[in-house]
N, C-alpha and C. Protein backbone atom coordinates (compact mmCIF):
# COMPACT_ATOMS: atom_id res chain seq x y z
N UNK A 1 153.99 71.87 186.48
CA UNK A 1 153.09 72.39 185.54
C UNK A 1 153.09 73.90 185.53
N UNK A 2 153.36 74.43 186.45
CA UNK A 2 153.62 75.88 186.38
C UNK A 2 154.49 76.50 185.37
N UNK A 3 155.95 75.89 185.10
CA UNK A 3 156.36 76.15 184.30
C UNK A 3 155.82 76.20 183.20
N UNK A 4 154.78 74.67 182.85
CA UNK A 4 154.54 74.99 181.43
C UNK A 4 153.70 76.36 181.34
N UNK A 5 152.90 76.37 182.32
CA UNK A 5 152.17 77.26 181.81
C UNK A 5 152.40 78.85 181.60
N UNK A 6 153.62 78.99 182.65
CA UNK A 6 154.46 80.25 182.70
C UNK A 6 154.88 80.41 181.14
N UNK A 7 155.49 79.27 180.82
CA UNK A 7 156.32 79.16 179.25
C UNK A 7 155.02 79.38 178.60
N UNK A 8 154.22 78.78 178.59
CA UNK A 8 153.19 79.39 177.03
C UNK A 8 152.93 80.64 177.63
N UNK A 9 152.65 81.51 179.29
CA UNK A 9 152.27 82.42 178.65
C UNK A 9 153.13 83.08 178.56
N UNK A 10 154.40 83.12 178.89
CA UNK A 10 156.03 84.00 178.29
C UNK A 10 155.68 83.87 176.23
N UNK A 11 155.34 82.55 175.99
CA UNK A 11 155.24 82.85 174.63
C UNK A 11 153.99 83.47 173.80
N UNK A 12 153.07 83.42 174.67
CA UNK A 12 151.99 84.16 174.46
C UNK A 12 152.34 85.57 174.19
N UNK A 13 152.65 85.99 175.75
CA UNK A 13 153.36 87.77 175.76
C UNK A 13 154.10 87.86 174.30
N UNK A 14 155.24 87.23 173.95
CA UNK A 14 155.91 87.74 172.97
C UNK A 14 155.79 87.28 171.78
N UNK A 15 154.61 86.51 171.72
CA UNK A 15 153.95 86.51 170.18
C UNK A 15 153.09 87.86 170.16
N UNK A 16 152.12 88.70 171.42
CA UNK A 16 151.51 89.18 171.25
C UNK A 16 152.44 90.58 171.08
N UNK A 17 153.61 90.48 171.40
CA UNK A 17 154.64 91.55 171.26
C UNK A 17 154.62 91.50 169.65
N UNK A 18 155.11 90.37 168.76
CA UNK A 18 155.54 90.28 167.59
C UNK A 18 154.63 90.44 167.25
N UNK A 19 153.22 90.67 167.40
CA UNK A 19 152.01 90.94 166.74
C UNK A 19 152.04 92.21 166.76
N UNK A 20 152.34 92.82 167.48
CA UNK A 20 151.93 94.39 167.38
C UNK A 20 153.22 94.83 166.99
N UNK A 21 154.77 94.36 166.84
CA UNK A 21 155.41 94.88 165.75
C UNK A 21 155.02 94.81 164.43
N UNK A 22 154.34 93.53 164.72
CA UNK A 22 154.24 93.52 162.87
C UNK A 22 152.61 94.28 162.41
N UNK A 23 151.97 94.66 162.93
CA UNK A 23 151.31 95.63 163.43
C UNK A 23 151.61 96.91 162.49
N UNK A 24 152.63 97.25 163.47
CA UNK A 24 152.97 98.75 163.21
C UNK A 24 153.69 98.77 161.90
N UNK A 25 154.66 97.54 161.81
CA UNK A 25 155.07 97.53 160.33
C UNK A 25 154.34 97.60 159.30
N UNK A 26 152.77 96.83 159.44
CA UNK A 26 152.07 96.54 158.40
C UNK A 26 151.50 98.20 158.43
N UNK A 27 151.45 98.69 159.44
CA UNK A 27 150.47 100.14 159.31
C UNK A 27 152.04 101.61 158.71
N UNK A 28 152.92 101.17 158.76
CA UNK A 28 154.04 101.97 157.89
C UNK A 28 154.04 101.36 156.54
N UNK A 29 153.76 100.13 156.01
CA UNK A 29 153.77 99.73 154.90
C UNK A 29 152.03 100.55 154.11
N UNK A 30 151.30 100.25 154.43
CA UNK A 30 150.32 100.84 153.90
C UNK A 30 150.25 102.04 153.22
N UNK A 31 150.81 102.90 153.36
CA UNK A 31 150.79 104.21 152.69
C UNK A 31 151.95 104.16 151.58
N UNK A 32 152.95 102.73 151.69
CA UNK A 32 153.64 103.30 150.83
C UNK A 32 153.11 102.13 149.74
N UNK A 33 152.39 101.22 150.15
CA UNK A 33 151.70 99.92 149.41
C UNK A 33 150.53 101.80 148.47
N UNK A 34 149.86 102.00 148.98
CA UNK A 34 148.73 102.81 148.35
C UNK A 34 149.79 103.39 147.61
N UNK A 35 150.93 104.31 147.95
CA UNK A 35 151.33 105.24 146.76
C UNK A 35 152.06 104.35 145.88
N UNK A 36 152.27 103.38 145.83
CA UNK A 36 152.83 102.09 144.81
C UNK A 36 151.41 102.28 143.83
N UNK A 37 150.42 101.56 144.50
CA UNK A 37 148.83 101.59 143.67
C UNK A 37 149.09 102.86 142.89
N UNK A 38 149.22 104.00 143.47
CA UNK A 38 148.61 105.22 142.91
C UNK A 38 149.74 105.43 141.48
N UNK A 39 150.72 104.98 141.94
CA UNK A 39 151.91 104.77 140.69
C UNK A 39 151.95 103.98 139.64
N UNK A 40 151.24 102.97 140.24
CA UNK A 40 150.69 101.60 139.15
C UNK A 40 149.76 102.09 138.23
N UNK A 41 148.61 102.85 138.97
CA UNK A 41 147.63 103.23 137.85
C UNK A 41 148.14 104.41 136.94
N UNK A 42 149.04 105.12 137.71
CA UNK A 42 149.25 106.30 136.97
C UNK A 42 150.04 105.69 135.46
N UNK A 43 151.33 104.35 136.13
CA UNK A 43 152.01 104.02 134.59
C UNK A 43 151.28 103.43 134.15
N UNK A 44 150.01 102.86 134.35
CA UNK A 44 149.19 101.96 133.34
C UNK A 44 148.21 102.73 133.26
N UNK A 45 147.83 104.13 133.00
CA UNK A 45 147.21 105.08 132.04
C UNK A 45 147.97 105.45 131.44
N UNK A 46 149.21 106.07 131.37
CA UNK A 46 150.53 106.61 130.82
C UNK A 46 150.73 105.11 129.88
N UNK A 47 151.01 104.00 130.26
CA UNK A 47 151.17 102.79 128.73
C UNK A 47 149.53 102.80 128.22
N UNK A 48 148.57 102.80 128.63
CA UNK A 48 147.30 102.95 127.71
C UNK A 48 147.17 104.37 126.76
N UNK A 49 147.72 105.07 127.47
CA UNK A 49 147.99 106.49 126.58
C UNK A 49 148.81 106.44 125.14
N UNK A 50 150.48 105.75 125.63
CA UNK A 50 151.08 105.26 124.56
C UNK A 50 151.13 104.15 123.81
N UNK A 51 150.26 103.19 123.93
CA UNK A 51 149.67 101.82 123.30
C UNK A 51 148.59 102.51 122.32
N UNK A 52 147.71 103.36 122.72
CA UNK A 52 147.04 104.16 121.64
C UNK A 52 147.64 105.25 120.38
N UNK A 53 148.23 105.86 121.29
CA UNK A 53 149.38 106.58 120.51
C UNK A 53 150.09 105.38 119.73
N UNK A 54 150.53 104.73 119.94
CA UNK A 54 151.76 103.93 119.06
C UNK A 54 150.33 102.91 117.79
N UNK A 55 149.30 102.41 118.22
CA UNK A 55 148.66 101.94 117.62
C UNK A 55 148.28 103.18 115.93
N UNK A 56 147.93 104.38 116.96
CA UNK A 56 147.21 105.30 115.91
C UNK A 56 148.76 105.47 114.85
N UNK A 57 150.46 105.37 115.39
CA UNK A 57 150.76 105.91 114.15
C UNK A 57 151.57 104.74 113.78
N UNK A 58 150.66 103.19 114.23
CA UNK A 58 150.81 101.79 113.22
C UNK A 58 150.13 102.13 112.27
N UNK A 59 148.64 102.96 112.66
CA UNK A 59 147.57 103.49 111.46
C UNK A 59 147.85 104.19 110.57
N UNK A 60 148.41 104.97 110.68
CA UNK A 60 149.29 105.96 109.47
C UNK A 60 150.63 105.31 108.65
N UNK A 61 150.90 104.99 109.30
CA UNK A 61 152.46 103.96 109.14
C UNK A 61 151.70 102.99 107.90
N UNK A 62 150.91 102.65 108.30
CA UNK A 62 150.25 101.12 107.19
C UNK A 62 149.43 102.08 106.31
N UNK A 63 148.70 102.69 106.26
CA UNK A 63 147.85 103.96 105.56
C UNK A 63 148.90 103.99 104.44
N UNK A 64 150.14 104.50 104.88
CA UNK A 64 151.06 105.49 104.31
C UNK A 64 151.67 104.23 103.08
N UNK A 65 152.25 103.09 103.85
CA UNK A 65 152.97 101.73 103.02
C UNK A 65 151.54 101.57 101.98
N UNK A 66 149.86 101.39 102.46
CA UNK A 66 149.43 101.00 101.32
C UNK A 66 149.36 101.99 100.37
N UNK A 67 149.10 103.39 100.86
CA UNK A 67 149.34 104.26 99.11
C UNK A 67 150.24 104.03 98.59
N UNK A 68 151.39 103.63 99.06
CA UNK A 68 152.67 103.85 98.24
C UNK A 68 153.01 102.74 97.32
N UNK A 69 152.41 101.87 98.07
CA UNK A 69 152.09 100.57 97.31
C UNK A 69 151.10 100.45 96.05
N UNK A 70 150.38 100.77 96.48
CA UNK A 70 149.27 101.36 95.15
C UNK A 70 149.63 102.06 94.13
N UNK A 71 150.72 103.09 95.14
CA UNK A 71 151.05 104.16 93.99
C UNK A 71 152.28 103.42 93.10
N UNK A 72 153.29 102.30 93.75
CA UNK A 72 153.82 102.16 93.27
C UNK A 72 153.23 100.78 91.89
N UNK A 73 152.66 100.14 92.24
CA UNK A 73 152.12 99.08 91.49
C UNK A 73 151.24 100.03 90.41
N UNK A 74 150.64 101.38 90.45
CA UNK A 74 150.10 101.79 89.14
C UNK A 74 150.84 102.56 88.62
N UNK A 75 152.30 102.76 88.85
CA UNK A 75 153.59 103.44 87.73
C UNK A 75 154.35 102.11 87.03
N UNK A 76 154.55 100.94 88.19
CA UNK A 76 155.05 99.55 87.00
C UNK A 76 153.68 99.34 86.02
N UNK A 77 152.56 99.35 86.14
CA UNK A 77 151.74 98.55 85.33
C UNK A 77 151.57 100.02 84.21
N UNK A 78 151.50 100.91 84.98
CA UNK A 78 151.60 102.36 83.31
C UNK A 78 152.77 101.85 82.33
N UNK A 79 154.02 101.96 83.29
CA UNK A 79 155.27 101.33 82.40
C UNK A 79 155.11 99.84 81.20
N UNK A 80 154.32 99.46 81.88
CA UNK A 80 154.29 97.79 81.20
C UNK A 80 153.19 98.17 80.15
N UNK A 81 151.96 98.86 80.81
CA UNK A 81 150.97 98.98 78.96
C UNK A 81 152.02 100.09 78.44
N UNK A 82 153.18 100.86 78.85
CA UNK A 82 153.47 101.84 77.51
C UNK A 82 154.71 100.69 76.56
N UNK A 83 155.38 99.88 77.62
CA UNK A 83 156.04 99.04 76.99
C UNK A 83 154.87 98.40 75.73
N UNK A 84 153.98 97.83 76.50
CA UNK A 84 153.32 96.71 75.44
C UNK A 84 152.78 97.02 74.54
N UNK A 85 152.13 98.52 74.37
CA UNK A 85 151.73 99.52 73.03
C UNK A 85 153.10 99.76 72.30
N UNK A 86 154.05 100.17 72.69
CA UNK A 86 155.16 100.62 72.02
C UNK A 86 155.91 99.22 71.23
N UNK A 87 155.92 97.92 71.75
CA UNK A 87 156.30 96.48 71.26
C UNK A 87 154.92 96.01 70.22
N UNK A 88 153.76 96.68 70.74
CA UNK A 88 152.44 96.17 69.94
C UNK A 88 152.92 97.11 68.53
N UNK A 89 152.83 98.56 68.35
CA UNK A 89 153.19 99.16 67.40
C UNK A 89 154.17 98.43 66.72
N UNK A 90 155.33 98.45 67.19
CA UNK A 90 156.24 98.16 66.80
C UNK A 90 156.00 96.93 65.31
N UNK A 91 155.19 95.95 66.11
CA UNK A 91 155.03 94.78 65.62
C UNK A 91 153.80 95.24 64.63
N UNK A 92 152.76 96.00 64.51
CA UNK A 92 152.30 96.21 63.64
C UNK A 92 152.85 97.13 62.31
N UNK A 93 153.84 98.31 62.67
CA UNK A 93 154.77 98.54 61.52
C UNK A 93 155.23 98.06 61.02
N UNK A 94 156.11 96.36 61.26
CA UNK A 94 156.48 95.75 60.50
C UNK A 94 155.63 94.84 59.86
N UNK A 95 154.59 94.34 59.99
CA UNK A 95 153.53 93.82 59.66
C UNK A 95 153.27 94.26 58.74
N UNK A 96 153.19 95.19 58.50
CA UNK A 96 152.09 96.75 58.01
C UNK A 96 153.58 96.97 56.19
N UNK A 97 154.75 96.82 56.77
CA UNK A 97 155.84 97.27 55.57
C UNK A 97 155.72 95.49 54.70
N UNK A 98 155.50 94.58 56.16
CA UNK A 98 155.30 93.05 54.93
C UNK A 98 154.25 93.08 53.84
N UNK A 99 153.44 94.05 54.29
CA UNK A 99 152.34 93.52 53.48
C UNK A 99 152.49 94.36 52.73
N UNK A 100 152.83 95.58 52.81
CA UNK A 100 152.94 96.74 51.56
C UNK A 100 153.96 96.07 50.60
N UNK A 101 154.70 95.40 51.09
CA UNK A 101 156.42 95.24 50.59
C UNK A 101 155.47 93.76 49.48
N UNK A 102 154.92 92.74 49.98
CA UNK A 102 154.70 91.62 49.73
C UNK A 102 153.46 91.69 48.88
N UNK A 103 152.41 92.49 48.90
CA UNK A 103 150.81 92.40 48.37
C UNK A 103 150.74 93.67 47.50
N UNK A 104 150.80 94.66 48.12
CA UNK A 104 151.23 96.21 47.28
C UNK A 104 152.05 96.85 46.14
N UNK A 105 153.06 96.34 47.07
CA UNK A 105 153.88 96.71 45.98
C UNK A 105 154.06 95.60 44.44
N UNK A 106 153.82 94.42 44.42
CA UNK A 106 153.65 93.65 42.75
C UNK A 106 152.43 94.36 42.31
N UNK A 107 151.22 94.37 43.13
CA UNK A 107 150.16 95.08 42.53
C UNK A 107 150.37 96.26 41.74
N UNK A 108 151.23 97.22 42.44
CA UNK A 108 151.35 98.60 41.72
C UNK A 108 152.72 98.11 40.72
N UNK A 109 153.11 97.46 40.94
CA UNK A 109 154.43 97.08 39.47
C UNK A 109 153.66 96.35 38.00
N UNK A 110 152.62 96.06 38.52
CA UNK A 110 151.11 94.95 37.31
C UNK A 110 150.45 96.27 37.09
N UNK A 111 150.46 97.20 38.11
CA UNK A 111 149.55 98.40 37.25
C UNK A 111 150.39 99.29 36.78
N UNK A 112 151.87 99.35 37.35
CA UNK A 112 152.62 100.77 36.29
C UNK A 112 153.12 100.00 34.85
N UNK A 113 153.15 98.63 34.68
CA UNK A 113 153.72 98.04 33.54
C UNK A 113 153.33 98.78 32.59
N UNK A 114 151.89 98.55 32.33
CA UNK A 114 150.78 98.87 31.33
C UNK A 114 150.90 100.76 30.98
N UNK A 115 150.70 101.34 32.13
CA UNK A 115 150.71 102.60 32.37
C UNK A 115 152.11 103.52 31.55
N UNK A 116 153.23 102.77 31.69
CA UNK A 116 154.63 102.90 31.21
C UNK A 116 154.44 102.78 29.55
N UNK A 117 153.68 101.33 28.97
CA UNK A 117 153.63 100.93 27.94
C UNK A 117 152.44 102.08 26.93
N UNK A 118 151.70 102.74 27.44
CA UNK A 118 150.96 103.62 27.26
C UNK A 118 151.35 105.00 27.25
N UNK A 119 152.26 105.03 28.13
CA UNK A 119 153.43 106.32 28.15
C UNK A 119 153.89 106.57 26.87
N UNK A 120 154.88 105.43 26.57
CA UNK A 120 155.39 105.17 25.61
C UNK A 120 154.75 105.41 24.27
N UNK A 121 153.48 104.58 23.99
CA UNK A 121 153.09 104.88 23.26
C UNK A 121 152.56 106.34 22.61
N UNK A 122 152.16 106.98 23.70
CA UNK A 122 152.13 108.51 23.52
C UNK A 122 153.01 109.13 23.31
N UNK A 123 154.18 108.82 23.77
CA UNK A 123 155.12 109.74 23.17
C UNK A 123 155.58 109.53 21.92
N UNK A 124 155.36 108.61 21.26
CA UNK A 124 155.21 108.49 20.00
C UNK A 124 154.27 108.49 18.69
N UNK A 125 153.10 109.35 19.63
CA UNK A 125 152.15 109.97 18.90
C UNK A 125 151.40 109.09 18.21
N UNK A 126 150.82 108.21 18.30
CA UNK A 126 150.34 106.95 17.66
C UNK A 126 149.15 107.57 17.40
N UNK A 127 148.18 107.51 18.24
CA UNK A 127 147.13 108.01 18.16
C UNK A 127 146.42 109.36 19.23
N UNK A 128 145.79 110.41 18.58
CA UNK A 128 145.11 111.60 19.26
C UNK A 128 144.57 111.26 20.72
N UNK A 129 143.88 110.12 20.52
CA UNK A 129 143.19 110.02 22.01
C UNK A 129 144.07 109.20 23.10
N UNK A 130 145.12 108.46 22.53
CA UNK A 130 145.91 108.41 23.48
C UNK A 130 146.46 109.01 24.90
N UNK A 131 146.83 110.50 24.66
CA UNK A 131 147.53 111.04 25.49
C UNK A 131 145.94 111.27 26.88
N UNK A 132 144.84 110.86 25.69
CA UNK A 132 143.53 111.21 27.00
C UNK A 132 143.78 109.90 27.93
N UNK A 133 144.01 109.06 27.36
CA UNK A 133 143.76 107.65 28.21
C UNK A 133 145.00 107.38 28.51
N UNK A 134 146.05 108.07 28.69
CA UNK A 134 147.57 108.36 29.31
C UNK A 134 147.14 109.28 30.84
N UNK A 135 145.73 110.08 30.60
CA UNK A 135 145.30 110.48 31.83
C UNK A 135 144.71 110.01 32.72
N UNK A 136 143.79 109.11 32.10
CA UNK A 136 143.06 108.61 32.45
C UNK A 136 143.74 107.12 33.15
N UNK A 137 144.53 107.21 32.57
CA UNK A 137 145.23 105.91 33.39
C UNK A 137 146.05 106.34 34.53
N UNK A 138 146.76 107.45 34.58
CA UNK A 138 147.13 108.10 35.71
C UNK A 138 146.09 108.21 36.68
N UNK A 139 144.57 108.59 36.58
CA UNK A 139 143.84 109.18 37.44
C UNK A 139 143.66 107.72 38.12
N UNK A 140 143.47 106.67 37.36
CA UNK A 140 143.11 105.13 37.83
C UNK A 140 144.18 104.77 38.86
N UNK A 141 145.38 105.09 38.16
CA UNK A 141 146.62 104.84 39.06
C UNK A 141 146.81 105.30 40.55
N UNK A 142 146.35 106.46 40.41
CA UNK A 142 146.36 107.64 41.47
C UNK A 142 145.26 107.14 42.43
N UNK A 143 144.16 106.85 42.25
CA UNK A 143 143.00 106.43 42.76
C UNK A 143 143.59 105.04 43.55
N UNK A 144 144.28 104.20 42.58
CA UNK A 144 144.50 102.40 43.31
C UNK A 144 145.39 102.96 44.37
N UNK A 145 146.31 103.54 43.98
CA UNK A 145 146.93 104.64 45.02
C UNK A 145 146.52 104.81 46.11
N UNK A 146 145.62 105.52 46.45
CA UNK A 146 144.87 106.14 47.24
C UNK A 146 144.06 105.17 47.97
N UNK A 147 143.80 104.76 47.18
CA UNK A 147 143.25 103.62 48.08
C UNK A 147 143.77 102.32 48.41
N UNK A 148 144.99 101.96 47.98
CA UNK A 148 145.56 101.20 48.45
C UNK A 148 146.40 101.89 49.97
N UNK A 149 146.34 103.13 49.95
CA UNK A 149 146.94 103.59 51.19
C UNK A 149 146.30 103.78 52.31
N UNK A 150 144.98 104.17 51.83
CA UNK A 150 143.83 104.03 52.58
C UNK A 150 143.42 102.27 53.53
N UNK A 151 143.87 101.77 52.74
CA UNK A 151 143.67 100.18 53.16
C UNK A 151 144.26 100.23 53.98
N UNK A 152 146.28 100.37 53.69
CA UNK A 152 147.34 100.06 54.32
C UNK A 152 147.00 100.78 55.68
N UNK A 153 146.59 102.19 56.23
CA UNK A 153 146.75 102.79 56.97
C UNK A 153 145.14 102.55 57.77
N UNK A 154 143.71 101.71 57.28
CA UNK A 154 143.04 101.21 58.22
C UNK A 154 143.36 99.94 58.56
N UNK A 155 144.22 99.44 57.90
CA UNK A 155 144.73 97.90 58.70
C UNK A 155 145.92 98.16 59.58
N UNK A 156 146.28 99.22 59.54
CA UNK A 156 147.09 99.40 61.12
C UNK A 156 146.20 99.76 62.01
């Protein structure tokens, strides 16, 4: 029994040996465990620094895409009402020559018939008061005139 007990305490001694190597190891590790810490916090203020930074110029970055976006969506839609006024015109000038061409113009061919036939007659001296109501039919003429243009140009 001596032996055993020699043997545990031989292993006693040199566990208590390996204890105080690892001891001294753990007390050389410590300072470089802390300046690890002190490095850790330093790069994780340094990435909180640039996580803000990179956030603030996502903020400008998207700022910047929505004006441009804005700006660009109110030069297509200017383009599209100048298109659709310029196709709207369009379509009312021709509108505008049907109806002169189609309603207007027989009207004023039913009023110069008469006007012509009255011409005529004046120049052949028929009667004195003629050449008055040769004016007077001009002024009528001139007037349907006038106001037939007046029409044409408030119905555009």
């Amino acid at each position: 029994m001596s032996d055993l007990v020699t043997a545990r305490e031989e292993l006693m001694a040199v566990a208590i040996g390996d204890l105080g190597t690892l001891l001294d190891r753990v007390e050389k590790l410590a300072p470089q465990l802390d300046a690890s810490r002190m490095e850790l916090l330093s790069a994780s203020s340094d990435l909180a620094d640039m996580v803000e930074a990179y956030a603030k110029r996502m903020d400008e970055i998207t700022e910047n895409a929505k004006l441009q976006t804005v700006k660009h969506i109110a030069r297509r839609a200017d383009e599209m009402a100048r298109g659709t006024v310029d196709t709207q015109t369009r379509a009312m000038e021709e509108a505008a020559r049907v109806v002169f061409r189609n309603e207007i113009g027989p009207v004023l061919q039913r009023v110069t018939l008469p006007l012509q036939d009255v011409a005529e007659l004046a120049r052949k001296g028929a009667r004195p008061w003629e050449g008055w109501l040769l004016h007077a039919a001009t002024a009528v003429l001139a007037s349907a005139i006038s106001w037939a243009m007046a029409t044409w140009l408030w119905l555009r």
